[in-house]
PDB file of N, CA and C in Angstrom:
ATOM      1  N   UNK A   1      96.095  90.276  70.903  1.00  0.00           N
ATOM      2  CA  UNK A   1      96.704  89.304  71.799  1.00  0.00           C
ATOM      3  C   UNK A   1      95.857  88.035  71.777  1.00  0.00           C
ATOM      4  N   UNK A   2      96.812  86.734  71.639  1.00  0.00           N
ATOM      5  CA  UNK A   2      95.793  85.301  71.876  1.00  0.00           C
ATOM      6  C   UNK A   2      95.098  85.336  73.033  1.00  0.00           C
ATOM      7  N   UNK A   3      94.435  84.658  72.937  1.00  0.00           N
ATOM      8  CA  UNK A   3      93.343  83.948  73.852  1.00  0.00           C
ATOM      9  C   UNK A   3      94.260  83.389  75.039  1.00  0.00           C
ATOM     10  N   UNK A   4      95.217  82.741  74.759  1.00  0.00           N
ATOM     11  CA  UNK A   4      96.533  81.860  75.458  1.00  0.00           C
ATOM     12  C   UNK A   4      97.557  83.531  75.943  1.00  0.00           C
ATOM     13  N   UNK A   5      97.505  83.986  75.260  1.00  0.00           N
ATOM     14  CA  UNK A   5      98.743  85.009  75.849  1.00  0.00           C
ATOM     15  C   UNK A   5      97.885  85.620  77.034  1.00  0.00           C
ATOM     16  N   UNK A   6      96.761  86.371  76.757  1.00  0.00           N
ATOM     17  CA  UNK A   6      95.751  87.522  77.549  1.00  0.00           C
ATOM     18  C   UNK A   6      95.563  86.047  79.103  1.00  0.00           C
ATOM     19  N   UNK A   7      95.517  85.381  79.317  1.00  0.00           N
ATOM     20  CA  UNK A   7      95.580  84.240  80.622  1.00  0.00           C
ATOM     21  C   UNK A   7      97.066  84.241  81.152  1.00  0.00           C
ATOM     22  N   UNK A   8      98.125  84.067  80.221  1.00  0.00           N
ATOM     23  CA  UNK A   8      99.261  84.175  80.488  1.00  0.00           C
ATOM     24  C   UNK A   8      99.960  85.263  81.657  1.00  0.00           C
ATOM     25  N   UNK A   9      99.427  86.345  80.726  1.00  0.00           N
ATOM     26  CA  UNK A   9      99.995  87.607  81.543  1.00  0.00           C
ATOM     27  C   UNK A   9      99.386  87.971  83.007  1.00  0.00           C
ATOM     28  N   UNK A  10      98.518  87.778  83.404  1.00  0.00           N
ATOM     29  CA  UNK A  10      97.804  87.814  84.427  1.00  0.00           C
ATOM     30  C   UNK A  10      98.869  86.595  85.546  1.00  0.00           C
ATOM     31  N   UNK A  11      98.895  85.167  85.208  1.00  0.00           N
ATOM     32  CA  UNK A  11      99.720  84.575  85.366  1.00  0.00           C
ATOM     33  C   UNK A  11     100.652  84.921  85.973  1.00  0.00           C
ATOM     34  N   UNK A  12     101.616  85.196  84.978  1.00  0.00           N
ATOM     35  CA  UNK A  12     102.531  85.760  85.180  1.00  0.00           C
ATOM     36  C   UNK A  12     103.111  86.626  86.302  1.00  0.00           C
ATOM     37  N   UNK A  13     101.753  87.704  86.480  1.00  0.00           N
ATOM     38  CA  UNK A  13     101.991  88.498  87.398  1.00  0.00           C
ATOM     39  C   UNK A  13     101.760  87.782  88.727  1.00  0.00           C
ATOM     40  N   UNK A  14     101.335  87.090  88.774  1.00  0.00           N
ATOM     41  CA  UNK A  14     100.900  86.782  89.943  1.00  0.00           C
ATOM     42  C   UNK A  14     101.900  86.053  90.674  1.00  0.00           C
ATOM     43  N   UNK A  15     102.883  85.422  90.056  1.00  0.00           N
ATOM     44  CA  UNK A  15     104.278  84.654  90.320  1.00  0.00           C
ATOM     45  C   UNK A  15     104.878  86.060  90.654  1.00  0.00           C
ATOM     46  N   UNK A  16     104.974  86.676  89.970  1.00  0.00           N
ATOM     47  CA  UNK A  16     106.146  87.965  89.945  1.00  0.00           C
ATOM     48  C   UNK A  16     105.534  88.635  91.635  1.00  0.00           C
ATOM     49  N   UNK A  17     104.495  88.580  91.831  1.00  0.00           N
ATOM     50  CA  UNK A  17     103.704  89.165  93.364  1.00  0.00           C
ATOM     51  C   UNK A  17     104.306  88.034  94.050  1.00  0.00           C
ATOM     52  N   UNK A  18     104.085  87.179  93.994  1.00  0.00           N
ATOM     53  CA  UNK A  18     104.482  86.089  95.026  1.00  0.00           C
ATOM     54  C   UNK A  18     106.080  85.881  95.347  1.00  0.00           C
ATOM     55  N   UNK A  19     106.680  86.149  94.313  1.00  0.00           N
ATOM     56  CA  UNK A  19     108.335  86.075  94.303  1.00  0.00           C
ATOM     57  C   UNK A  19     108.891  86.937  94.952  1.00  0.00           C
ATOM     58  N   UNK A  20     107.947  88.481  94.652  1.00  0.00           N
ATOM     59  CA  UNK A  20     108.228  89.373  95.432  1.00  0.00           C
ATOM     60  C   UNK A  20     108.274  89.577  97.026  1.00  0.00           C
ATOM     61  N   UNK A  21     106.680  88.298  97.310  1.00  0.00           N
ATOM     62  CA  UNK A  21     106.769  88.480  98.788  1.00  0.00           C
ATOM     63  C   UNK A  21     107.236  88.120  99.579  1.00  0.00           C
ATOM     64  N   UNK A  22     108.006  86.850  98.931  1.00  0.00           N
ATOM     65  CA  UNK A  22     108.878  86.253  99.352  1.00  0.00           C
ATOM     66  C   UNK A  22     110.479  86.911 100.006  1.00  0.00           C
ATOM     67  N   UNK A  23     110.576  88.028  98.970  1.00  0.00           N
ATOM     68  CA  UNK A  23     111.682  88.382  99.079  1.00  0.00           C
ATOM     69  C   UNK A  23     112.893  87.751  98.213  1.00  0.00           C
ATOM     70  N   UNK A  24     112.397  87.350  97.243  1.00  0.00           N
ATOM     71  CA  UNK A  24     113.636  86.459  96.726  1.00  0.00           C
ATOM     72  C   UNK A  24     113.557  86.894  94.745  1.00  0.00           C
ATOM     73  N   UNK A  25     114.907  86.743  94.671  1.00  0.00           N
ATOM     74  CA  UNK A  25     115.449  87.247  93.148  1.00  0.00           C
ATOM     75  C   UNK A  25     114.862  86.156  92.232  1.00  0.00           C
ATOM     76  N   UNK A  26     114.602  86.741  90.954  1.00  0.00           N
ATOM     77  CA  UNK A  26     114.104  85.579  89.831  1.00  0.00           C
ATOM     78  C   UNK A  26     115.315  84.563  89.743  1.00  0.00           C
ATOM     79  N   UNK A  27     116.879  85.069  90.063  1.00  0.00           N
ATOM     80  CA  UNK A  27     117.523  84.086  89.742  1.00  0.00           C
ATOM     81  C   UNK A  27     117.300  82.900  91.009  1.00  0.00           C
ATOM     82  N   UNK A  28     116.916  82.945  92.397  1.00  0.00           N
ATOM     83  CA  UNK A  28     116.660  82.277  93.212  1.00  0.00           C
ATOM     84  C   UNK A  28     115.351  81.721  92.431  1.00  0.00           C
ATOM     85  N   UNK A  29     114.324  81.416  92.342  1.00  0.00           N
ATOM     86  CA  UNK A  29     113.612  81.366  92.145  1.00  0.00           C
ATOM     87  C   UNK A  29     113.452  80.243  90.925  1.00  0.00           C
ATOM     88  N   UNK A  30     114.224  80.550  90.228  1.00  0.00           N
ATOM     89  CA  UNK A  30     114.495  80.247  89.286  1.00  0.00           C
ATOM     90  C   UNK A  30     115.769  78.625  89.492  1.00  0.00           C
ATOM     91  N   UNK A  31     116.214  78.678  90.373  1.00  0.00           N
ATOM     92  CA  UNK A  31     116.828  77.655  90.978  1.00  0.00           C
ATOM     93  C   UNK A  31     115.751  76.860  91.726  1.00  0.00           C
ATOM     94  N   UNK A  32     115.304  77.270  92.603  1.00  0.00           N
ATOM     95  CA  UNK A  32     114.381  76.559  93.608  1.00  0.00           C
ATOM     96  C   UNK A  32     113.706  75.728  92.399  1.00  0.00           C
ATOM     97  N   UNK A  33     112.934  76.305  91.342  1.00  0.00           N
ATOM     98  CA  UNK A  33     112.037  75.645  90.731  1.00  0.00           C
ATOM     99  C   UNK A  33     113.002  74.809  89.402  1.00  0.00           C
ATOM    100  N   UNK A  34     113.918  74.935  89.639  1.00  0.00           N
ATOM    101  CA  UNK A  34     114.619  74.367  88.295  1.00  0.00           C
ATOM    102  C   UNK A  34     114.449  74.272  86.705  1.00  0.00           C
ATOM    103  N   UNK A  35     114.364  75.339  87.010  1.00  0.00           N
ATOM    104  CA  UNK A  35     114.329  76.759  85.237  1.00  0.00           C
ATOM    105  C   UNK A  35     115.785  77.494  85.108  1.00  0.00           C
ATOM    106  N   UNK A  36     115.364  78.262  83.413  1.00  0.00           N
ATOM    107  CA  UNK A  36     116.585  78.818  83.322  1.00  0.00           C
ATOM    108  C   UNK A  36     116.142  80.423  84.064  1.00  0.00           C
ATOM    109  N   UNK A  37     116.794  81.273  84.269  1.00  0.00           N
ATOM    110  CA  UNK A  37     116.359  82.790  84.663  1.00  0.00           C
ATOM    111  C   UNK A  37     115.577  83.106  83.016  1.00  0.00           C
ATOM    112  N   UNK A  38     116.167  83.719  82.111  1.00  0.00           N
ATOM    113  CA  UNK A  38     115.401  83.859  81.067  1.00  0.00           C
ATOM    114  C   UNK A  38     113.978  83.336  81.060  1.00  0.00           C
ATOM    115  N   UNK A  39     113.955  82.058  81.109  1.00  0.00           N
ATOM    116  CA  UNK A  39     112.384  81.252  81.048  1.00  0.00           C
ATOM    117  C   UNK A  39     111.589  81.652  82.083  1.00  0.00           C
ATOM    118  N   UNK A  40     111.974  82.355  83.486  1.00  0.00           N
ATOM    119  CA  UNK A  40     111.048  82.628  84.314  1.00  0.00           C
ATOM    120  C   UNK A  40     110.428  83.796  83.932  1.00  0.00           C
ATOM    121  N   UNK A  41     111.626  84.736  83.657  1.00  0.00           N
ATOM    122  CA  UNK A  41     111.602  86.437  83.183  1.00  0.00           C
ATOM    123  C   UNK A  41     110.599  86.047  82.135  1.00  0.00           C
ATOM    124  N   UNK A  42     110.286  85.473  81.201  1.00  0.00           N
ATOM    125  CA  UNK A  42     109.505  85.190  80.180  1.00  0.00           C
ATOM    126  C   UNK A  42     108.522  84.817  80.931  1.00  0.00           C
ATOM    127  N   UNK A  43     108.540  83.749  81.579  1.00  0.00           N
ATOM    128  CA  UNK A  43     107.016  83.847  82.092  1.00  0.00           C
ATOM    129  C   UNK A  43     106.154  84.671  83.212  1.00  0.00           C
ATOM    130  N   UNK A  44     107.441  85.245  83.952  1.00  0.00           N
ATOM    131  CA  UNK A  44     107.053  86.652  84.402  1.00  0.00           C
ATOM    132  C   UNK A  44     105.812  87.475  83.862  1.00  0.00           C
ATOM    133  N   UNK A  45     105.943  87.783  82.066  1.00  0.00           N
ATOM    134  CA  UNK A  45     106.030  88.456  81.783  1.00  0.00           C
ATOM    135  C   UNK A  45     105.172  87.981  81.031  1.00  0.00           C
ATOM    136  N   UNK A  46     104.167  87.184  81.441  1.00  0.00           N
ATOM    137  CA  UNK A  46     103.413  86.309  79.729  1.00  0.00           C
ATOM    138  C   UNK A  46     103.772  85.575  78.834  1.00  0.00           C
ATOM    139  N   UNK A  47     105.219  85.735  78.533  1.00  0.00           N
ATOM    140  CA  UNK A  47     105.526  85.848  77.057  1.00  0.00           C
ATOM    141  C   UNK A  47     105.807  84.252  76.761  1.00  0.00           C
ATOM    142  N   UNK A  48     105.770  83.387  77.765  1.00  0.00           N
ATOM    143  CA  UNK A  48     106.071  81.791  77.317  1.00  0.00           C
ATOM    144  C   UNK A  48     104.912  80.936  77.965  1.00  0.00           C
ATOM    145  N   UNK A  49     104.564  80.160  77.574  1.00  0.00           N
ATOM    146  CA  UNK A  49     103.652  79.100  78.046  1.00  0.00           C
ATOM    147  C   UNK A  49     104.607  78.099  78.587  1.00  0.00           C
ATOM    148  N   UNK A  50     104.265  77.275  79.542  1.00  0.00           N
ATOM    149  CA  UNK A  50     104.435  76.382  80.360  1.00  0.00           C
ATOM    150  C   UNK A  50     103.782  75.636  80.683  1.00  0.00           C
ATOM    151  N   UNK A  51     104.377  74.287  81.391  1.00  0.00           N
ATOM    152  CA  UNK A  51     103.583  73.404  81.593  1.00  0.00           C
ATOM    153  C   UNK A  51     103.402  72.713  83.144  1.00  0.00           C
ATOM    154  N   UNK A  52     102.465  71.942  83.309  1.00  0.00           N
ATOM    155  CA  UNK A  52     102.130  71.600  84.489  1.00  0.00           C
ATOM    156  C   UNK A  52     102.962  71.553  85.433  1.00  0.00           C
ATOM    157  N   UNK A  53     104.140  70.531  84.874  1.00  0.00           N
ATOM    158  CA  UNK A  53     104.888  70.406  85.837  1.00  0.00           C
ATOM    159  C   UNK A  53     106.039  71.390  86.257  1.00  0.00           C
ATOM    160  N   UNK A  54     106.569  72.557  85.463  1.00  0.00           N
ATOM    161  CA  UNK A  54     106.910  73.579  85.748  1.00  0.00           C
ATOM    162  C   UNK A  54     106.053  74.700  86.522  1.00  0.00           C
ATOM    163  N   UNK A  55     105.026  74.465  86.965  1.00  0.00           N
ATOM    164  CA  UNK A  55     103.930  75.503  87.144  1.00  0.00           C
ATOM    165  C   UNK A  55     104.009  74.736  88.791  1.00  0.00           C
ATOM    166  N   UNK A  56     104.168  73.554  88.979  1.00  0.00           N
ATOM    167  CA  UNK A  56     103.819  72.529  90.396  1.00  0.00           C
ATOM    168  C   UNK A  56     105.458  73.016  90.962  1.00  0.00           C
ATOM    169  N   UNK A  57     106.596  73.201  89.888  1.00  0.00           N
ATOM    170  CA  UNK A  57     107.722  73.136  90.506  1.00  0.00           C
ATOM    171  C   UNK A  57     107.455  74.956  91.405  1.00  0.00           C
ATOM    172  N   UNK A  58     107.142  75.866  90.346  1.00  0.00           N
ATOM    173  CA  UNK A  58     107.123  77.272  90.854  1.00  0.00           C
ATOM    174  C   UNK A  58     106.470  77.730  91.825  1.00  0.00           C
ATOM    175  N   UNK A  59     105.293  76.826  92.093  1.00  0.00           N
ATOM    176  CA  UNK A  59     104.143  76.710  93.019  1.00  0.00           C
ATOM    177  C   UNK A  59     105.028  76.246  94.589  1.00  0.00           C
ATOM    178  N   UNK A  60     105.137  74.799  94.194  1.00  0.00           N
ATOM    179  CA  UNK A  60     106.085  74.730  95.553  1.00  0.00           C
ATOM    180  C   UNK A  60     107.216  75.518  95.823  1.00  0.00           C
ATOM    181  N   UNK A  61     107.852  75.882  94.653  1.00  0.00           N
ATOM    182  CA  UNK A  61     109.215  77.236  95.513  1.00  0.00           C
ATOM    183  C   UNK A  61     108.336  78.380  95.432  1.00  0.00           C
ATOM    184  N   UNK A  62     107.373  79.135  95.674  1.00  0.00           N
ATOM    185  CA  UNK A  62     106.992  80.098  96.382  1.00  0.00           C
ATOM    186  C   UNK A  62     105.905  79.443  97.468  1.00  0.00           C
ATOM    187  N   UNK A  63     105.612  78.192  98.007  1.00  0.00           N
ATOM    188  CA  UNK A  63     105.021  78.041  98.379  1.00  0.00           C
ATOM    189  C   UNK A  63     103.367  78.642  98.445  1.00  0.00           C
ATOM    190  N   UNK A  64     103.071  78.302  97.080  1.00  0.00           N
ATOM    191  CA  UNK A  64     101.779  79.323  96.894  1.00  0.00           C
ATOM    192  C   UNK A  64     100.813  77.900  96.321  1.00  0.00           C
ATOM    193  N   UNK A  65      99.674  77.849  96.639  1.00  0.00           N
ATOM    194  CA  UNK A  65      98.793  77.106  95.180  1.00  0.00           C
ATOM    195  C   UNK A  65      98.853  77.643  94.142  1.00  0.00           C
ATOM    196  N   UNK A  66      98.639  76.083  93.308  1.00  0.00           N
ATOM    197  CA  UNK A  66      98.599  76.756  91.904  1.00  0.00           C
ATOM    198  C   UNK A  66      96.988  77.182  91.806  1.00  0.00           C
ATOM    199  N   UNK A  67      96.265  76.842  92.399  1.00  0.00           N
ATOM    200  CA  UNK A  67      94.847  77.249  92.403  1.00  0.00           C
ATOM    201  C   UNK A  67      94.803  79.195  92.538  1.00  0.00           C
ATOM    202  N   UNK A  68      96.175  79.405  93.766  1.00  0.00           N
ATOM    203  CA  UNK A  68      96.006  81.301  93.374  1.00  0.00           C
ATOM    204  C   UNK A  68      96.918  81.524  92.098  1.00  0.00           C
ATOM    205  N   UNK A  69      97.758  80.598  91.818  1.00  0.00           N
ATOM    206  CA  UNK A  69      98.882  81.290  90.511  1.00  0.00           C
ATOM    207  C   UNK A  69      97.490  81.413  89.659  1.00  0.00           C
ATOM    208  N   UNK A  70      96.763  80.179  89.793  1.00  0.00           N
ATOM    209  CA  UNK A  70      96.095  79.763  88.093  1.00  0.00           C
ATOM    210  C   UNK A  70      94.936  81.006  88.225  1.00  0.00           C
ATOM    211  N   UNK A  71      94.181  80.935  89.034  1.00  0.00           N
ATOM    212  CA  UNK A  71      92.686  81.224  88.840  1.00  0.00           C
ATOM    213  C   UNK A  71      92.327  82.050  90.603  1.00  0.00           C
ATOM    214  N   UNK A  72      92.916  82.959  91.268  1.00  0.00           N
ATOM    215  CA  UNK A  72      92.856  83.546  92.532  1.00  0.00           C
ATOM    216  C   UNK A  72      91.253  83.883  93.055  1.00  0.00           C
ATOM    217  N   UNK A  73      90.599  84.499  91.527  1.00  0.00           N
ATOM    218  CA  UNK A  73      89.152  84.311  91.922  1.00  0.00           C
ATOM    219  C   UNK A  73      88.165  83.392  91.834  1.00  0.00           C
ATOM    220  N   UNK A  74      88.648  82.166  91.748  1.00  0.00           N
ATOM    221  CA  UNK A  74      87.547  81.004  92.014  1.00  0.00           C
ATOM    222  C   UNK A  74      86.703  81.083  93.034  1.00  0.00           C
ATOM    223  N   UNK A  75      85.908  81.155  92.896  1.00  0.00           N
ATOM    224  CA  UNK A  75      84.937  80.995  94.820  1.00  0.00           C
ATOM    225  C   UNK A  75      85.723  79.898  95.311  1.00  0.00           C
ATOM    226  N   UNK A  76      85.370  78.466  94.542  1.00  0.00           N
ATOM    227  CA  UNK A  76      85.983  77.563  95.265  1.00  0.00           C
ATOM    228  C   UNK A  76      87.047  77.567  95.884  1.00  0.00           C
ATOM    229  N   UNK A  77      88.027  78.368  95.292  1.00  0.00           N
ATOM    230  CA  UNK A  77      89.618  78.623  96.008  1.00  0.00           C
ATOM    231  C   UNK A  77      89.398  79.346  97.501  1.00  0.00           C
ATOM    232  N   UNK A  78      88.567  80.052  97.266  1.00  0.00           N
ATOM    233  CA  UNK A  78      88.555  81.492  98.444  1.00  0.00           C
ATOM    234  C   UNK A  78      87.852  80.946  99.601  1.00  0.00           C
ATOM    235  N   UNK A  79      86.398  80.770  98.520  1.00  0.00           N
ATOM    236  CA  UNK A  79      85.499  80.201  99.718  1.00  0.00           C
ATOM    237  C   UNK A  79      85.700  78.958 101.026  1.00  0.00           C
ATOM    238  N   UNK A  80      86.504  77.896 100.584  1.00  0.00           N
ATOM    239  CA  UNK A  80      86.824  76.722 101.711  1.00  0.00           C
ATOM    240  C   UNK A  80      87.697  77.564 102.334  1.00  0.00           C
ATOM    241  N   UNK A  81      88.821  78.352 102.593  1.00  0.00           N
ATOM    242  CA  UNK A  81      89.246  79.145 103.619  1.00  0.00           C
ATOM    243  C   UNK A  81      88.624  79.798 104.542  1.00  0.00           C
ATOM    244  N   UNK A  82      87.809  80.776 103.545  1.00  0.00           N
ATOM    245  CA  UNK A  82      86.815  81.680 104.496  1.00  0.00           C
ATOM    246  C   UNK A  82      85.727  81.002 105.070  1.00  0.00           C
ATOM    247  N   UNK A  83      85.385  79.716 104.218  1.00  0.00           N
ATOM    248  CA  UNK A  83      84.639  78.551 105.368  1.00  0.00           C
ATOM    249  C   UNK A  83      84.781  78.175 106.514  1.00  0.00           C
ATOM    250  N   UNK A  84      86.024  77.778 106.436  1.00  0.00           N
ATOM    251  CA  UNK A  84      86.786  77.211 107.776  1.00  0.00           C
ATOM    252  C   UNK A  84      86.902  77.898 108.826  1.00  0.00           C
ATOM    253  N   UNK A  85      87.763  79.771 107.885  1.00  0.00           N
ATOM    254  CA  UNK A  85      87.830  80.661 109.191  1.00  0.00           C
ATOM    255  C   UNK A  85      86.360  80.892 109.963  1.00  0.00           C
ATOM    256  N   UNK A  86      85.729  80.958 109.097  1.00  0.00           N
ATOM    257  CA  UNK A  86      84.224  81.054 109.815  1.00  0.00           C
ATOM    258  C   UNK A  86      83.628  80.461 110.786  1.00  0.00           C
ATOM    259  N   UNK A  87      84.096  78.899 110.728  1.00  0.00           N
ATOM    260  CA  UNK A  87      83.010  77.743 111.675  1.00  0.00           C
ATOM    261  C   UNK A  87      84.164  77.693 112.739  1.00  0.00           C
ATOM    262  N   UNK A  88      85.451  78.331 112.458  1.00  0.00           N
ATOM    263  CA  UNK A  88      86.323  78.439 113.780  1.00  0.00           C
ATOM    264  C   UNK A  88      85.671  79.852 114.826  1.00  0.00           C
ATOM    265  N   UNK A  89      85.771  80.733 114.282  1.00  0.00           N
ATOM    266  CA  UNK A  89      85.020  82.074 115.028  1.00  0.00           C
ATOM    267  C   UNK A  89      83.648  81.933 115.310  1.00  0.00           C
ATOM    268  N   UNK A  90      82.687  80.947 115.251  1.00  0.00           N
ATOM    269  CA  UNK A  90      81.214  81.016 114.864  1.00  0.00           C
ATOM    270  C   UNK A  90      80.951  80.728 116.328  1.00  0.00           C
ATOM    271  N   UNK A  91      80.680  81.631 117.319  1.00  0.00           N
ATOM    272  CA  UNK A  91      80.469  81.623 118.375  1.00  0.00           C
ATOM    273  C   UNK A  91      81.006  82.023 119.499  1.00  0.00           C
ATOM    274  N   UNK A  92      81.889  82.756 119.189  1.00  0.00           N
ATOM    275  CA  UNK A  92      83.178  83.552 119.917  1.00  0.00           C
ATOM    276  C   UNK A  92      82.343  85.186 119.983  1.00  0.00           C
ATOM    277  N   UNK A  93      82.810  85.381 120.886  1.00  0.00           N
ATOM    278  CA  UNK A  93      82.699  86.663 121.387  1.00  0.00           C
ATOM    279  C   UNK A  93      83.715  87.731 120.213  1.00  0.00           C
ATOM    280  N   UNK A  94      83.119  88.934 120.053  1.00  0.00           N
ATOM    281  CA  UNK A  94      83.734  89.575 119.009  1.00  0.00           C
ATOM    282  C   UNK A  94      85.259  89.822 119.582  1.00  0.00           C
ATOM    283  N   UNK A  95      85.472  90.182 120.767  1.00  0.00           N
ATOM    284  CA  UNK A  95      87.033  89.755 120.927  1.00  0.00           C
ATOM    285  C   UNK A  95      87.686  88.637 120.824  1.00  0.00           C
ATOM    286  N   UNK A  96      87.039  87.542 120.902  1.00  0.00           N
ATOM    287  CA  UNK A  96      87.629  86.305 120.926  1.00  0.00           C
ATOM    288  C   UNK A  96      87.894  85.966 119.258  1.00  0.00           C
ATOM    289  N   UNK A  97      86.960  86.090 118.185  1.00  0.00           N
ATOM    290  CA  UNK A  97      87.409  86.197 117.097  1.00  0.00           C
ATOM    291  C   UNK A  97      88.077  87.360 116.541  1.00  0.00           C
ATOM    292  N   UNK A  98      88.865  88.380 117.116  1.00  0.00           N
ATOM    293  CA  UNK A  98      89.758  88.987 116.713  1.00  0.00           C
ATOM    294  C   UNK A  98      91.028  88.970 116.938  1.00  0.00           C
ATOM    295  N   UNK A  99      90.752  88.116 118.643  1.00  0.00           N
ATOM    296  CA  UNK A  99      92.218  87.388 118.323  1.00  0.00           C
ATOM    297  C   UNK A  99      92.731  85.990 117.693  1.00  0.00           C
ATOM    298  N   UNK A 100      91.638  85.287 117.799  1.00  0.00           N
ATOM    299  CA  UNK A 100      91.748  84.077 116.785  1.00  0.00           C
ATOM    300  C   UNK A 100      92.248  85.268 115.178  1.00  0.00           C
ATOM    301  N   UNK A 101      91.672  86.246 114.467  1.00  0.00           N
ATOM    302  CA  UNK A 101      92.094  86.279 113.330  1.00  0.00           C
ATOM    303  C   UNK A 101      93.493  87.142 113.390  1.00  0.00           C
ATOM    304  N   UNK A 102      93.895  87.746 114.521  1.00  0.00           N
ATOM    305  CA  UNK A 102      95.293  88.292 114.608  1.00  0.00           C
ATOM    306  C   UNK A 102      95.929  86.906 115.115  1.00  0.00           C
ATOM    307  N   UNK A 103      96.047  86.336 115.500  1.00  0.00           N
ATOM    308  CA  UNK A 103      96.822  85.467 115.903  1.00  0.00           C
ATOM    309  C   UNK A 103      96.933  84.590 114.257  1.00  0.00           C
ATOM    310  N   UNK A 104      95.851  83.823 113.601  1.00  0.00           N
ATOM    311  CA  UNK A 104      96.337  84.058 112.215  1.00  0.00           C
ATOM    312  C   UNK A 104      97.158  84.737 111.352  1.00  0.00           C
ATOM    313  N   UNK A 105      96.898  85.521 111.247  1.00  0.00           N
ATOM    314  CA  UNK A 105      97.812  86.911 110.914  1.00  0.00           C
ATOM    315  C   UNK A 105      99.272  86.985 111.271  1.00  0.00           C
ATOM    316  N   UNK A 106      99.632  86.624 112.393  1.00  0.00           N
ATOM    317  CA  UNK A 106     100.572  86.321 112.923  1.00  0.00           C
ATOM    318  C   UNK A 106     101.532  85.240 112.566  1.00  0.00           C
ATOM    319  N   UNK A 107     100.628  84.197 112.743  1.00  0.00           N
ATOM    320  CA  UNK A 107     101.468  82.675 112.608  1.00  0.00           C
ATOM    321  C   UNK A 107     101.780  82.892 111.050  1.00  0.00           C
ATOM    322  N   UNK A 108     101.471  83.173 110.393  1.00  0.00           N
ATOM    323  CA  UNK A 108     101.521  83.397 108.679  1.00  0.00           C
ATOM    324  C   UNK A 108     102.619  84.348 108.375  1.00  0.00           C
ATOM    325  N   UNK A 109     102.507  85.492 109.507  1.00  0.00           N
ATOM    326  CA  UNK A 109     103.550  86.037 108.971  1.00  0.00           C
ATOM    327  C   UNK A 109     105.180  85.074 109.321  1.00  0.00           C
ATOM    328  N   UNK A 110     104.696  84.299 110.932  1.00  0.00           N
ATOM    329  CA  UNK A 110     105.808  83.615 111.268  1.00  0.00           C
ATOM    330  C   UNK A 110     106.337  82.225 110.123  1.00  0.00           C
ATOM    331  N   UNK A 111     105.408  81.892 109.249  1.00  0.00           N
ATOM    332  CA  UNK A 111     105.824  81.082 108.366  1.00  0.00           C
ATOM    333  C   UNK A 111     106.609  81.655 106.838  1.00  0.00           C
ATOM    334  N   UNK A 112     106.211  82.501 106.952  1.00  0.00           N
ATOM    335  CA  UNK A 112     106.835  83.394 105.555  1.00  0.00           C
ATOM    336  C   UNK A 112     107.849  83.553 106.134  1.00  0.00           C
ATOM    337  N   UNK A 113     108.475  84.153 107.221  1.00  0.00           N
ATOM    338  CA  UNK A 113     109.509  84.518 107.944  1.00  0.00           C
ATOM    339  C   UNK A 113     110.224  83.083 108.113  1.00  0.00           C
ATOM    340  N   UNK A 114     109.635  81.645 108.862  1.00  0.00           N
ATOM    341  CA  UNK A 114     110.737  81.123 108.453  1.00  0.00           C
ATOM    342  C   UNK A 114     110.810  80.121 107.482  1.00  0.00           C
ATOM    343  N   UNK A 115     110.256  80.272 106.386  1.00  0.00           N
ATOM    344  CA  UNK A 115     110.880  79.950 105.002  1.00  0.00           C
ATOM    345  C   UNK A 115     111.622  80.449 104.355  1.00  0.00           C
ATOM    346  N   UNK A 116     111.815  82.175 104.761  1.00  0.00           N
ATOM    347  CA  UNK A 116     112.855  82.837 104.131  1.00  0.00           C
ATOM    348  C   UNK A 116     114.019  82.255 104.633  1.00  0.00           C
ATOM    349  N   UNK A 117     113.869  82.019 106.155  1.00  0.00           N
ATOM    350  CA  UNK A 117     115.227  81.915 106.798  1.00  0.00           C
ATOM    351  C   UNK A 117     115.742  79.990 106.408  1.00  0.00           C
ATOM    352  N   UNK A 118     115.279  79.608 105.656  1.00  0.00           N
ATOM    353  CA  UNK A 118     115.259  77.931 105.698  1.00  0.00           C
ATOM    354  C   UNK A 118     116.463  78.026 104.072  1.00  0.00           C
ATOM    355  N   UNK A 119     115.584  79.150 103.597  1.00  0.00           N
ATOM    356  CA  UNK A 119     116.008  78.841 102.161  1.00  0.00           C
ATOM    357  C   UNK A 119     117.550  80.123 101.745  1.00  0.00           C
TER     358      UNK A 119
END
């Protein structure tokens, strides 16, 4: 396998996770981002390379970064989140940062929930 395919497939999957969590069909998906179904299923799947601006279109219809499509274990990606959550809890009583991180938990799920219902 290329050098270009073995990055691909990983890729790939990671759209196919995200499409999934969405709840929504490759042929949706595949609209939102303005592709053919075939070309997604292909890149589903590794098997096509793509380009930026197809990658920015797929990104915004799953509402995901391309920073998790591209590369999920960057520190840099991870770390400024878990930064932030941090200097928000950094002085809270251990209940008080557990509901600060359920209440996260929450609102996130309430945004997935209504983007499904938008789209």
């Amino acid at each position: 396998m290329s050098d270009t395919k073995e990055k691909l497939v990983p890729i790939g999957e990671r759209i196919r996770q995200a499409r999934k969590e969405l709840d929504i069909s490759q042929t949706e998906l595949a609209e939102r981002a303005n592709i053919s179904v075939p070309y997604l299923s292909k890149i589903e799947m590794g098997k096509s390379d793509f380009g930026v601006s197809v990658l920015i279109r797929i990104s915004e219809a799953l509402k995901v970064s391309t920073d998790n499509l591209l590369r999920p274990d960057i520190p840099e990606t991870t770390a400024l989140n878990a930064s932030d959550l941090s200097k928000v809890i950094e002085g809270c009583t251990p209940n008080e940062a557990a509901s600060i991180i359920e209440t996260a938990k929450n609102m996130q799920k309430a945004f997935i929930e209504a983007h499904k219902d938008k789209n």
